[in-house]
N, C-alpha and C. Protein backbone atom coordinates (compact mmCIF):
# COMPACT_ATOMS: atom_id res chain seq x y z
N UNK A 1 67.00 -50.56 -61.94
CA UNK A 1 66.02 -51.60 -61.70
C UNK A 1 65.52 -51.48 -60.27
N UNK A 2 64.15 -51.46 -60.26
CA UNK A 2 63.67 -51.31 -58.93
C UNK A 2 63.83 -52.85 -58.17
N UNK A 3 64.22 -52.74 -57.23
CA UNK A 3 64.05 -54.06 -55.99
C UNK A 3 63.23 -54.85 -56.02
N UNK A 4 61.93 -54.07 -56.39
CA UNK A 4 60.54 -55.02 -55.62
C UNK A 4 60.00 -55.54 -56.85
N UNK A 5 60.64 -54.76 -58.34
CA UNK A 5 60.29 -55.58 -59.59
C UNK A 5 61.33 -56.98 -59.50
N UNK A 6 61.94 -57.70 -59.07
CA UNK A 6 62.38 -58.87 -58.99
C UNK A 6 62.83 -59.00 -57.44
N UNK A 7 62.91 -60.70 -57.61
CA UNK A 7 62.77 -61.16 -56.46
C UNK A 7 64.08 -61.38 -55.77
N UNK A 8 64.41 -60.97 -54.64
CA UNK A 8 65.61 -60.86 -53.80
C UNK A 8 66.60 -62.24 -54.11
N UNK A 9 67.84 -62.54 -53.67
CA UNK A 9 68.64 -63.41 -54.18
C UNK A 9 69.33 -63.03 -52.81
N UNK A 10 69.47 -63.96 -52.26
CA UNK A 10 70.01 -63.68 -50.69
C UNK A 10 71.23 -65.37 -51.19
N UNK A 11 72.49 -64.61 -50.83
CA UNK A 11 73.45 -65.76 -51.18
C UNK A 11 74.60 -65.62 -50.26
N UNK A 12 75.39 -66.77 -50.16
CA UNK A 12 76.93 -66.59 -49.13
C UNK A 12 77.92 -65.28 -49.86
N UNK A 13 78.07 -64.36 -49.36
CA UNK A 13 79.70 -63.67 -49.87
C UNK A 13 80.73 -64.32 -50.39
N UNK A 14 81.02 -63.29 -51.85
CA UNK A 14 82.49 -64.40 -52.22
C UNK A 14 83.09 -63.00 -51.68
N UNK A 15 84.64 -63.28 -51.68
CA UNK A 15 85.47 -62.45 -51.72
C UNK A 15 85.40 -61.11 -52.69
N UNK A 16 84.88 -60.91 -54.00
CA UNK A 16 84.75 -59.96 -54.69
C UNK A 16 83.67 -59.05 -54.10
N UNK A 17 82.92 -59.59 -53.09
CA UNK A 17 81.65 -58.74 -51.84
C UNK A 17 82.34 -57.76 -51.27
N UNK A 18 83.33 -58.33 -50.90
CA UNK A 18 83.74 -57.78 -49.21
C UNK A 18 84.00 -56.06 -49.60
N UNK A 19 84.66 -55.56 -50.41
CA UNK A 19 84.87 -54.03 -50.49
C UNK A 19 83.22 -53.27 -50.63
N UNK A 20 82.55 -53.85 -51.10
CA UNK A 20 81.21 -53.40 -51.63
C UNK A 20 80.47 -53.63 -50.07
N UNK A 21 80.62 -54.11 -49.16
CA UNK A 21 80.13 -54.38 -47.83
C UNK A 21 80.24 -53.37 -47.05
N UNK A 22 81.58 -52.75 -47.40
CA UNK A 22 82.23 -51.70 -46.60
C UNK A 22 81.52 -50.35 -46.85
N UNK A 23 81.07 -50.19 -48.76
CA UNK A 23 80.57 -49.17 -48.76
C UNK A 23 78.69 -49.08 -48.32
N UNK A 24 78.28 -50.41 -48.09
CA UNK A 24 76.95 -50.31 -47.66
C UNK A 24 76.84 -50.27 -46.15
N UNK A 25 77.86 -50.35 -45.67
CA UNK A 25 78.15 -50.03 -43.99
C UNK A 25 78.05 -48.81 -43.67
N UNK A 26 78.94 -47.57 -44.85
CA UNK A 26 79.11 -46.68 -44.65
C UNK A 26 77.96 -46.04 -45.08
N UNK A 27 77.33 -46.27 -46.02
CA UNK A 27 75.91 -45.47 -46.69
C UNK A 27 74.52 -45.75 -45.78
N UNK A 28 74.62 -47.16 -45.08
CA UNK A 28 73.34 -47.11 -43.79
C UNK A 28 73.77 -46.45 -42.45
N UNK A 29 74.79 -45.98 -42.73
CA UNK A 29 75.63 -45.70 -40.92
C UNK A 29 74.86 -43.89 -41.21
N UNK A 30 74.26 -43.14 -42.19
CA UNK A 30 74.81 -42.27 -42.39
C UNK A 30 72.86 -41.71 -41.96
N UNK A 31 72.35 -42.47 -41.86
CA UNK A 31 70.83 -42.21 -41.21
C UNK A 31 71.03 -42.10 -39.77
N UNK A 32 72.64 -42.53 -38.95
CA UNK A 32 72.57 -42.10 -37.61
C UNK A 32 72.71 -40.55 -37.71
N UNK A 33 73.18 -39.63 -38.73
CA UNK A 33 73.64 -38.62 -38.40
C UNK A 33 71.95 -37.82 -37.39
N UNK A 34 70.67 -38.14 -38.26
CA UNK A 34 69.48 -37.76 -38.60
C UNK A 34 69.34 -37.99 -37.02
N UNK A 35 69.34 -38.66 -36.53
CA UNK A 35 69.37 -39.01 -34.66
C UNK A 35 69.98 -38.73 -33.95
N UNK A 36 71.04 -37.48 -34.21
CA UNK A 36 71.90 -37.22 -33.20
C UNK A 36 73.25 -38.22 -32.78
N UNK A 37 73.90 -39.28 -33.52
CA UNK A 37 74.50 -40.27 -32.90
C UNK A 37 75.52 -40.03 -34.01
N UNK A 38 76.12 -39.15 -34.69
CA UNK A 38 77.29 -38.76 -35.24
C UNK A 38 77.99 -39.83 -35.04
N UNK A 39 78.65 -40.04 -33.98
CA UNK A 39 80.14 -41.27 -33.82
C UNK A 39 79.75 -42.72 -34.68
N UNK A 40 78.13 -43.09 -34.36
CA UNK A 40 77.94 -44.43 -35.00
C UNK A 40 78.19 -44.16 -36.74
N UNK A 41 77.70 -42.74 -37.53
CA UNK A 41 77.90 -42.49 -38.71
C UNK A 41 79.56 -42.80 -39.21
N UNK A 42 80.15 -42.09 -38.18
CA UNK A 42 81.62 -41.63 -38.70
C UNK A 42 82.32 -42.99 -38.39
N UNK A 43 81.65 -44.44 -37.05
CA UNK A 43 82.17 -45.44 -37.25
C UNK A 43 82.74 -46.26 -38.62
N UNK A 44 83.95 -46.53 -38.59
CA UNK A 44 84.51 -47.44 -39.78
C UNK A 44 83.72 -48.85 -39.70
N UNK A 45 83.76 -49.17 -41.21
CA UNK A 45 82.86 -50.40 -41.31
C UNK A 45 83.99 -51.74 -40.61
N UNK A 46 83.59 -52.84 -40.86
CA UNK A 46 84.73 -54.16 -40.75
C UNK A 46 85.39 -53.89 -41.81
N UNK A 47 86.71 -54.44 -41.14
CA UNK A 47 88.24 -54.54 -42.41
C UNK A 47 87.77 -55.60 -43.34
N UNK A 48 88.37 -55.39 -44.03
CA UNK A 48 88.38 -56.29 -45.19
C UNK A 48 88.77 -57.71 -44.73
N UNK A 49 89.86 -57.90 -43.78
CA UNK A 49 90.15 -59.29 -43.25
C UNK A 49 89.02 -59.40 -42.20
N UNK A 50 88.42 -58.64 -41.58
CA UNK A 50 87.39 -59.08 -40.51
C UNK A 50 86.20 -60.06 -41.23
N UNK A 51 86.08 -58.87 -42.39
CA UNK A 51 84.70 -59.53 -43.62
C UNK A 51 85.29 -61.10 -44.01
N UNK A 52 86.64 -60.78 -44.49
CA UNK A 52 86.70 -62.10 -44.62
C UNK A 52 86.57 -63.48 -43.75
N UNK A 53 87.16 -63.32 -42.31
CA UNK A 53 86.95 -63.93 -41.91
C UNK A 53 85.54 -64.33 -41.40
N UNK A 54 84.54 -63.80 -42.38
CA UNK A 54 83.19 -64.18 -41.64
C UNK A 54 82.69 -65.01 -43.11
N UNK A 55 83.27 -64.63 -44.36
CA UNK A 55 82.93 -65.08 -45.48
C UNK A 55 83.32 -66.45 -45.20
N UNK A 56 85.00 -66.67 -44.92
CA UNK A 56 85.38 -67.68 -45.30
C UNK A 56 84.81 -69.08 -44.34
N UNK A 57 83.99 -68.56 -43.06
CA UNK A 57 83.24 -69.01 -42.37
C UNK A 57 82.45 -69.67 -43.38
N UNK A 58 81.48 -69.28 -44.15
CA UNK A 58 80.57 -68.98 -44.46
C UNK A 58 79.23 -68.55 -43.95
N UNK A 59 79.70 -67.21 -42.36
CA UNK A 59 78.56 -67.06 -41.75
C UNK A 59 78.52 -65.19 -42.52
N UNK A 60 78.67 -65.05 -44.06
CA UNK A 60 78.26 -63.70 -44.43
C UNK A 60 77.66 -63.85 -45.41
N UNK A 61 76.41 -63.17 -45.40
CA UNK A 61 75.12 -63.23 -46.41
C UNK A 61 74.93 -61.80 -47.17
N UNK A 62 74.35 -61.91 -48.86
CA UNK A 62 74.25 -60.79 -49.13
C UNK A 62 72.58 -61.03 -49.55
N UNK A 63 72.42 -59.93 -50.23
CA UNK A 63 70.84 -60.13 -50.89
C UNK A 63 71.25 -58.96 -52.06
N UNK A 64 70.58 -60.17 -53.33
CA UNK A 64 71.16 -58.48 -54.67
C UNK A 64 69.81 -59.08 -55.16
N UNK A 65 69.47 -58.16 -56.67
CA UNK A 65 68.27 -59.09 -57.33
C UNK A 65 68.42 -59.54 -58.37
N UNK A 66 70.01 -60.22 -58.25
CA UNK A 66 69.75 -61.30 -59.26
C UNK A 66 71.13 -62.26 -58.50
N UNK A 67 71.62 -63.55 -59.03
CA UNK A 67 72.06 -64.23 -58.34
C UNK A 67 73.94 -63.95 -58.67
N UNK A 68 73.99 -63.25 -59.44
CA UNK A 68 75.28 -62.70 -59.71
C UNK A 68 75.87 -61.39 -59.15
N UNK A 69 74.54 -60.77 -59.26
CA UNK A 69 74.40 -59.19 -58.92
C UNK A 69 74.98 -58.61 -57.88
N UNK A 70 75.36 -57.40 -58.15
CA UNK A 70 75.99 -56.37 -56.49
C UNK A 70 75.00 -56.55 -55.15
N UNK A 71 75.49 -56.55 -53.96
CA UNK A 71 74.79 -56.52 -53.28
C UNK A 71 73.99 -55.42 -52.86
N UNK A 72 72.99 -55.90 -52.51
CA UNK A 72 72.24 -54.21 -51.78
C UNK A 72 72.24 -54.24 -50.00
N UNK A 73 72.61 -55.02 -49.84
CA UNK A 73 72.12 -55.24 -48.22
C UNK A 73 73.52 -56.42 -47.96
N UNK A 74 73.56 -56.74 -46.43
CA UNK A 74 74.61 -57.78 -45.51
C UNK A 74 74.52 -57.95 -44.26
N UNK A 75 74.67 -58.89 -44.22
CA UNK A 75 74.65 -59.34 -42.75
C UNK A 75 75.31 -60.23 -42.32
N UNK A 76 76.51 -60.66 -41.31
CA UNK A 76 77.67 -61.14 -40.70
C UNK A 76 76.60 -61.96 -39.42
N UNK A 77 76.99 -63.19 -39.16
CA UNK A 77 76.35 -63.80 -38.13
C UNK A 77 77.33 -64.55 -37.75
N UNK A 78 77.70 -65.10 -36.54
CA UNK A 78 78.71 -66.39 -35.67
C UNK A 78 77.64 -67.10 -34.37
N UNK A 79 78.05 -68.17 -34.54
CA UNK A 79 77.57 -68.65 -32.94
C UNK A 79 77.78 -68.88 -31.68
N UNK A 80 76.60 -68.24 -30.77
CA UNK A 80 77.02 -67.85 -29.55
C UNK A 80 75.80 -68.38 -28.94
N UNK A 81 76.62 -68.89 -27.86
CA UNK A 81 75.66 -70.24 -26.98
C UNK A 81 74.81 -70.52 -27.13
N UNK A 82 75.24 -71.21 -28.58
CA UNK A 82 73.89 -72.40 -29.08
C UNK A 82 72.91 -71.06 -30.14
N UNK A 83 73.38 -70.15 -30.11
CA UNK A 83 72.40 -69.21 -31.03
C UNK A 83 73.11 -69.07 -32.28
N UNK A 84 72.79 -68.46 -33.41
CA UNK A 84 72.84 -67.70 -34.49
C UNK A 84 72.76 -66.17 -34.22
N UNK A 85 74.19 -64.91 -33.28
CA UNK A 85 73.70 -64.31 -33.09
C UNK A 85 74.40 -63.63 -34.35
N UNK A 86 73.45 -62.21 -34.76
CA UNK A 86 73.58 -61.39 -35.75
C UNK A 86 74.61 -60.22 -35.61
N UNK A 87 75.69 -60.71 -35.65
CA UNK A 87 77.02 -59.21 -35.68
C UNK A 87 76.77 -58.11 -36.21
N UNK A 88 76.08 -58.52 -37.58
CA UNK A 88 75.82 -56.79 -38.41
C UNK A 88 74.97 -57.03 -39.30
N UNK A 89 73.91 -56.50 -39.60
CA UNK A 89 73.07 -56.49 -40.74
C UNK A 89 73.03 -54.87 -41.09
N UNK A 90 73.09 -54.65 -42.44
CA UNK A 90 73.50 -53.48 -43.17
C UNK A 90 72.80 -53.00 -44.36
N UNK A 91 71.46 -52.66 -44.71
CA UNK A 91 71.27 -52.18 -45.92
C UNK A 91 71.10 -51.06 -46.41
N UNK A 92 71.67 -50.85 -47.92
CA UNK A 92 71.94 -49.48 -48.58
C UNK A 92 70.41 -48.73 -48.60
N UNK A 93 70.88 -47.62 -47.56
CA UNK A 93 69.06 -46.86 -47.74
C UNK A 93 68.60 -46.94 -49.16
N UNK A 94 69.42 -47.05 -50.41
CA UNK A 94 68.85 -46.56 -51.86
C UNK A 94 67.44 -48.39 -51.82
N UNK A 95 67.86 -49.20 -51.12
CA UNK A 95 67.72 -50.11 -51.16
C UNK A 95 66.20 -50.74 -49.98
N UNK A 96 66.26 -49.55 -48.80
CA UNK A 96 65.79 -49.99 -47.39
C UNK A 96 64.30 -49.88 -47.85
N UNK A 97 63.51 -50.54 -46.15
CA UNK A 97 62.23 -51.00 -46.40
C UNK A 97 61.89 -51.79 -47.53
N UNK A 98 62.19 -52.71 -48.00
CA UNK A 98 62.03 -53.58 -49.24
C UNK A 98 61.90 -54.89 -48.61
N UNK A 99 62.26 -55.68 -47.18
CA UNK A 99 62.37 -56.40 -46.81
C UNK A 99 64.07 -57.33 -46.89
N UNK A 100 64.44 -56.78 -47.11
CA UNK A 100 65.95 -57.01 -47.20
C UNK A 100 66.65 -57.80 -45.93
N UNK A 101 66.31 -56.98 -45.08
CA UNK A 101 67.22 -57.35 -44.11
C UNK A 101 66.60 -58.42 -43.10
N UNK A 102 64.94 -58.88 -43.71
CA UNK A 102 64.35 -59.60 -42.92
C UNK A 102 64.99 -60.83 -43.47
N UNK A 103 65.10 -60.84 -44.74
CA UNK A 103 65.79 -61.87 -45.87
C UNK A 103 66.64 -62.51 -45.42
N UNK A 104 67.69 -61.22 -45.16
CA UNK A 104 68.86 -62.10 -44.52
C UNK A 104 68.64 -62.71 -43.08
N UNK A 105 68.37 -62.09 -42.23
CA UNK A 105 67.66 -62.68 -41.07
C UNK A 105 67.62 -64.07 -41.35
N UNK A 106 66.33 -64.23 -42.16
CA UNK A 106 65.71 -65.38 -41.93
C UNK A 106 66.57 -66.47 -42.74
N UNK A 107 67.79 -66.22 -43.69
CA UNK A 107 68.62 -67.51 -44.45
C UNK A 107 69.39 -67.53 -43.26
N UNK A 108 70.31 -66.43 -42.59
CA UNK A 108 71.16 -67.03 -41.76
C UNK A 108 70.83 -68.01 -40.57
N UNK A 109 69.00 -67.60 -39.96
CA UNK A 109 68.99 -68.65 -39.13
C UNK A 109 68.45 -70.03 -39.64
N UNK A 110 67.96 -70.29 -41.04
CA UNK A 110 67.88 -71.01 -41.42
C UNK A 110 69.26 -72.04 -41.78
N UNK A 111 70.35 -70.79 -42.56
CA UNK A 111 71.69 -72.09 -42.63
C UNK A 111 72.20 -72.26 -41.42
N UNK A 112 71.83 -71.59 -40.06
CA UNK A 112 72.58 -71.96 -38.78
C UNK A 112 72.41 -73.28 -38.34
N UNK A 113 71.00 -73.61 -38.65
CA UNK A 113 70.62 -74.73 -38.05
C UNK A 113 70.14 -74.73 -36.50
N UNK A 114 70.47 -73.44 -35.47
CA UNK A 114 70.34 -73.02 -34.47
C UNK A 114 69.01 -73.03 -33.93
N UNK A 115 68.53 -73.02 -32.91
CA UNK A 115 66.63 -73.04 -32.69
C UNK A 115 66.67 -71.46 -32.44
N UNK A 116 67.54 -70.37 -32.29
CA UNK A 116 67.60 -68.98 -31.71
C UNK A 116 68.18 -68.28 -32.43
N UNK A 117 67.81 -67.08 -32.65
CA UNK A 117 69.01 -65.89 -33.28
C UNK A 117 68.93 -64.54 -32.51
N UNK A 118 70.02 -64.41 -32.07
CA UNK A 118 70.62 -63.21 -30.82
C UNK A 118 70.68 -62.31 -31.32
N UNK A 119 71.16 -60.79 -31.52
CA UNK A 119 71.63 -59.67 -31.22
C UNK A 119 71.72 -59.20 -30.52
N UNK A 120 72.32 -57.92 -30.76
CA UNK A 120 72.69 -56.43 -29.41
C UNK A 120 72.03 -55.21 -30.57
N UNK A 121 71.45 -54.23 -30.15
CA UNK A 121 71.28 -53.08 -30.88
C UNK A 121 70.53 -51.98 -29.79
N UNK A 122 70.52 -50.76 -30.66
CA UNK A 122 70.11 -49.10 -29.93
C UNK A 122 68.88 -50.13 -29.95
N UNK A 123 68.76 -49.26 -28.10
CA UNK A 123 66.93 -49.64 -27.67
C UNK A 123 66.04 -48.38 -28.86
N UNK A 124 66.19 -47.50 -28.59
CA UNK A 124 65.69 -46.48 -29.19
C UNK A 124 65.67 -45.85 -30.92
N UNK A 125 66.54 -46.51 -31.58
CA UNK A 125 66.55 -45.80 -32.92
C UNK A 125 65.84 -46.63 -33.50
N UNK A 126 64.56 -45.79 -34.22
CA UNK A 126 63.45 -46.84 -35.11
C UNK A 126 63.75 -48.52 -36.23
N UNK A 127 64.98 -48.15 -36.32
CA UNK A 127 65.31 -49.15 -37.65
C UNK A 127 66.17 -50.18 -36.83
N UNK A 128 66.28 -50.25 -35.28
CA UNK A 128 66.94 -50.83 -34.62
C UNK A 128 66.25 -51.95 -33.72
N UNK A 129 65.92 -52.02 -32.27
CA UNK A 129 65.08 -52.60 -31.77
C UNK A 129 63.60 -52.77 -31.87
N UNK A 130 63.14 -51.23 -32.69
CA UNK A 130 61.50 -51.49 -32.86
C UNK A 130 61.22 -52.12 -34.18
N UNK A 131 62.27 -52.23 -35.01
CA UNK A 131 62.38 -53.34 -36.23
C UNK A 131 62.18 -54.50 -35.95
N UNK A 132 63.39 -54.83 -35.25
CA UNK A 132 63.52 -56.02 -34.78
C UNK A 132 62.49 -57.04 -34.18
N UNK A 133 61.77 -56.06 -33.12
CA UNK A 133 60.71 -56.38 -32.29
C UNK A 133 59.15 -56.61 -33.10
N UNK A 134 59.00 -56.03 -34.57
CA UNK A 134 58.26 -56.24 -35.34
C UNK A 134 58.71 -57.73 -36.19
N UNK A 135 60.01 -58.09 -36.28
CA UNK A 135 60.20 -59.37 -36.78
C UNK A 135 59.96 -60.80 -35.34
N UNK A 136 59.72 -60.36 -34.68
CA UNK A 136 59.49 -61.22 -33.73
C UNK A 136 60.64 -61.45 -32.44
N UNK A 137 61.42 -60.73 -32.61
CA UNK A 137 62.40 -60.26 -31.51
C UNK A 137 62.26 -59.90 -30.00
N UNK A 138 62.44 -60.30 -28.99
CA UNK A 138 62.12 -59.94 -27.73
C UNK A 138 63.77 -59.48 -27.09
N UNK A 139 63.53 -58.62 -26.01
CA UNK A 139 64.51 -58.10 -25.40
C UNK A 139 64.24 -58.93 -24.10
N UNK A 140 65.90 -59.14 -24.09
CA UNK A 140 66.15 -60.27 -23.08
C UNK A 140 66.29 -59.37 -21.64
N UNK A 141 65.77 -59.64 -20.47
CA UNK A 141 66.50 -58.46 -19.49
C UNK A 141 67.41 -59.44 -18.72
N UNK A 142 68.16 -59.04 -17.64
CA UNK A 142 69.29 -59.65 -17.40
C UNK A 142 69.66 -60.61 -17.12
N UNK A 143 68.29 -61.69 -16.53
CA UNK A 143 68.47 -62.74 -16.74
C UNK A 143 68.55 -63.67 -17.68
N UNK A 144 68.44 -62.97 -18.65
CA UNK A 144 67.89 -63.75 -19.99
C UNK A 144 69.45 -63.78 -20.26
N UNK A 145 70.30 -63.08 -20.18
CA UNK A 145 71.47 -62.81 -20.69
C UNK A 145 72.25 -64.18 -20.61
N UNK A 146 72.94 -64.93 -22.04
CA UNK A 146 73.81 -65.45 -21.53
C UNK A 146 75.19 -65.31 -21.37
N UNK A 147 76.49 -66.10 -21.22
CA UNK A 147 77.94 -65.36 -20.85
C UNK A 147 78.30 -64.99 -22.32
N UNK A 148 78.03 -65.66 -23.82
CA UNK A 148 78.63 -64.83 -25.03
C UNK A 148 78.09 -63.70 -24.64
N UNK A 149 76.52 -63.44 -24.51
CA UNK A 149 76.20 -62.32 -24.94
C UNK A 149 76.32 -61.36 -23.73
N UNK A 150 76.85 -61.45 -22.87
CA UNK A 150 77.42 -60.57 -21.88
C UNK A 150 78.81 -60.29 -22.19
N UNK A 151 79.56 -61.13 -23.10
CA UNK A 151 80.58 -60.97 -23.24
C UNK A 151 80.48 -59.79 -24.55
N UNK A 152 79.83 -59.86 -25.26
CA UNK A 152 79.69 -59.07 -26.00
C UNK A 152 79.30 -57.58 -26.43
N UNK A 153 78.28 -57.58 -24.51
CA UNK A 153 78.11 -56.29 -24.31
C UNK A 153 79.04 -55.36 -23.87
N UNK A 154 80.22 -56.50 -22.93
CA UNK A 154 81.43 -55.60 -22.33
C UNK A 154 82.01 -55.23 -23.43
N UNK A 155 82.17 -56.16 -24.47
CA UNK A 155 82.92 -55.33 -25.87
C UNK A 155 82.26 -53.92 -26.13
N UNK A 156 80.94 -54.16 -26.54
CA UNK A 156 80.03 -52.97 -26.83
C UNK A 156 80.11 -51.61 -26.18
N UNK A 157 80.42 -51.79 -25.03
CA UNK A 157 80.52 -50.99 -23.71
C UNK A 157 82.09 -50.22 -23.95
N UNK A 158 82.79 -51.14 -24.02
CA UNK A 158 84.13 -50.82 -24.09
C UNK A 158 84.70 -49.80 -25.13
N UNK A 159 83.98 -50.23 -26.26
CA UNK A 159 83.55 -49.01 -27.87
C UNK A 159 83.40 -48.37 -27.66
N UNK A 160 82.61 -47.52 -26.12
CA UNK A 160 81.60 -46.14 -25.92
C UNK A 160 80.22 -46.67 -26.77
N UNK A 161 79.83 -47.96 -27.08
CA UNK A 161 78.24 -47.97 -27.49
C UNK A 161 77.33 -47.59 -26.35
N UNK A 162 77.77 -47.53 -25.20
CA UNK A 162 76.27 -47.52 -24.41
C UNK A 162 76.30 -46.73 -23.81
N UNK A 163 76.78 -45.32 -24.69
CA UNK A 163 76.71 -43.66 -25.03
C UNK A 163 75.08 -43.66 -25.19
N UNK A 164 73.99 -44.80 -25.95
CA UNK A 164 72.66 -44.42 -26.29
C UNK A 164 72.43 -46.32 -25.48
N UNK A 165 71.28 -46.06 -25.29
CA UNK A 165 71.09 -47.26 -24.41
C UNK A 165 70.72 -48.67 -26.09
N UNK A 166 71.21 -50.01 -25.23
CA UNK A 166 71.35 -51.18 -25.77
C UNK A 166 70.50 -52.28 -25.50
N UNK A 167 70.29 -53.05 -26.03
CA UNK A 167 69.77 -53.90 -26.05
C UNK A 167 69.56 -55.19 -26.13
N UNK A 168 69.41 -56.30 -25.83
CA UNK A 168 69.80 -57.98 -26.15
C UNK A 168 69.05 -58.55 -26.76
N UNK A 169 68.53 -58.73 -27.66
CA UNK A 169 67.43 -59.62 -28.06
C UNK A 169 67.20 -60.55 -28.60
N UNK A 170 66.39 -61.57 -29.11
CA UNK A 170 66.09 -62.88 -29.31
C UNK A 170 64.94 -63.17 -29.92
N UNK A 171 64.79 -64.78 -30.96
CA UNK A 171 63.89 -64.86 -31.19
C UNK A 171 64.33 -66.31 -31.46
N UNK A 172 63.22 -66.84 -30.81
CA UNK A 172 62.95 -68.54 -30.98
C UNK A 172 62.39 -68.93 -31.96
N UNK A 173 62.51 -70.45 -32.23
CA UNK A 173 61.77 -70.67 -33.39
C UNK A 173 60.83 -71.32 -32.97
């Protein structure tokens, strides 16, 4: 069944998600190879208890096309000073450009209730910041930064992410 013949179903993760998360982590990670960034490909997705603990939040979203259905896409969100920022959004290339991941985007900052939704991502890889920046995303420069999301870059940093340069970005409502 093609995607765009029915209409997306963007819903909270149950627990029967979480292994199927792992393999759409691993199947979008695999377009870094195509850019030179090998390590982000061969990165392991979230554990199964990490996923959970974002399910049982209820800050993990899927999108399938129907309301029972496997997921095709995910995205993990928590809040960070006063934002909705986005931990991971993930969709299965068999699946990409369909609008998927704008989907999720836009339920998580809708169930946040938040006026903002944050990330970190590659300045440079097309499906990363110049995505983003087409959904209405701005890159914060250092003043913009606040202490989660500085705190989050030292994590980032600490990984070896900013092996390819990074990014902060934002979008108000």
């Amino acid at each position: 069944m093609n995607v765009m013949e029915t209409c997306p179903v963007v819903r909270p993760a149950v627990p029967d998600d979480l292994p199927l998360l792992r393999d759409i982590e691993r199947a979008a990670g695999e377009a870094f190879r195509a850019v030179g960034m090998e390590p982000i490909a061969d990165d392991e997705p979230p554990s199964l208890p990490e996923l959970a603990r974002y399910q049982e939040a209820g800050r993990a979203l899927v999108v399938c096309t129907a309301p029972g259905g496997a997921p095709l896409a995910y995205l993990l969100w928590e809040p960070v000073d006063g934002c909705a920022h986005i931990e991971q959004v993930s969709v299965h290339p068999d699946s990409a450009r369909r609008g998927l991941g704008q989907a999720l985007i836009e339920r998580a900052w809708r169930d946040s209730r938040l006026p903002s939704v944050t990330l970190t991502t590659f300045a440079d890889v097309p499906w990363n910041a110049p995505y983003y920046a087409r959904l209405g995303f701005r890159v914060l420069d250092e003043a913009g930064l606040t202490q989660g999301l500085r705190a989050i870059r030292r994590r980032e940093a600490e990984l070896g992410l900013d092996r390819w340069e990074r990014v902060c970005m934002r979008r108000d409502g």
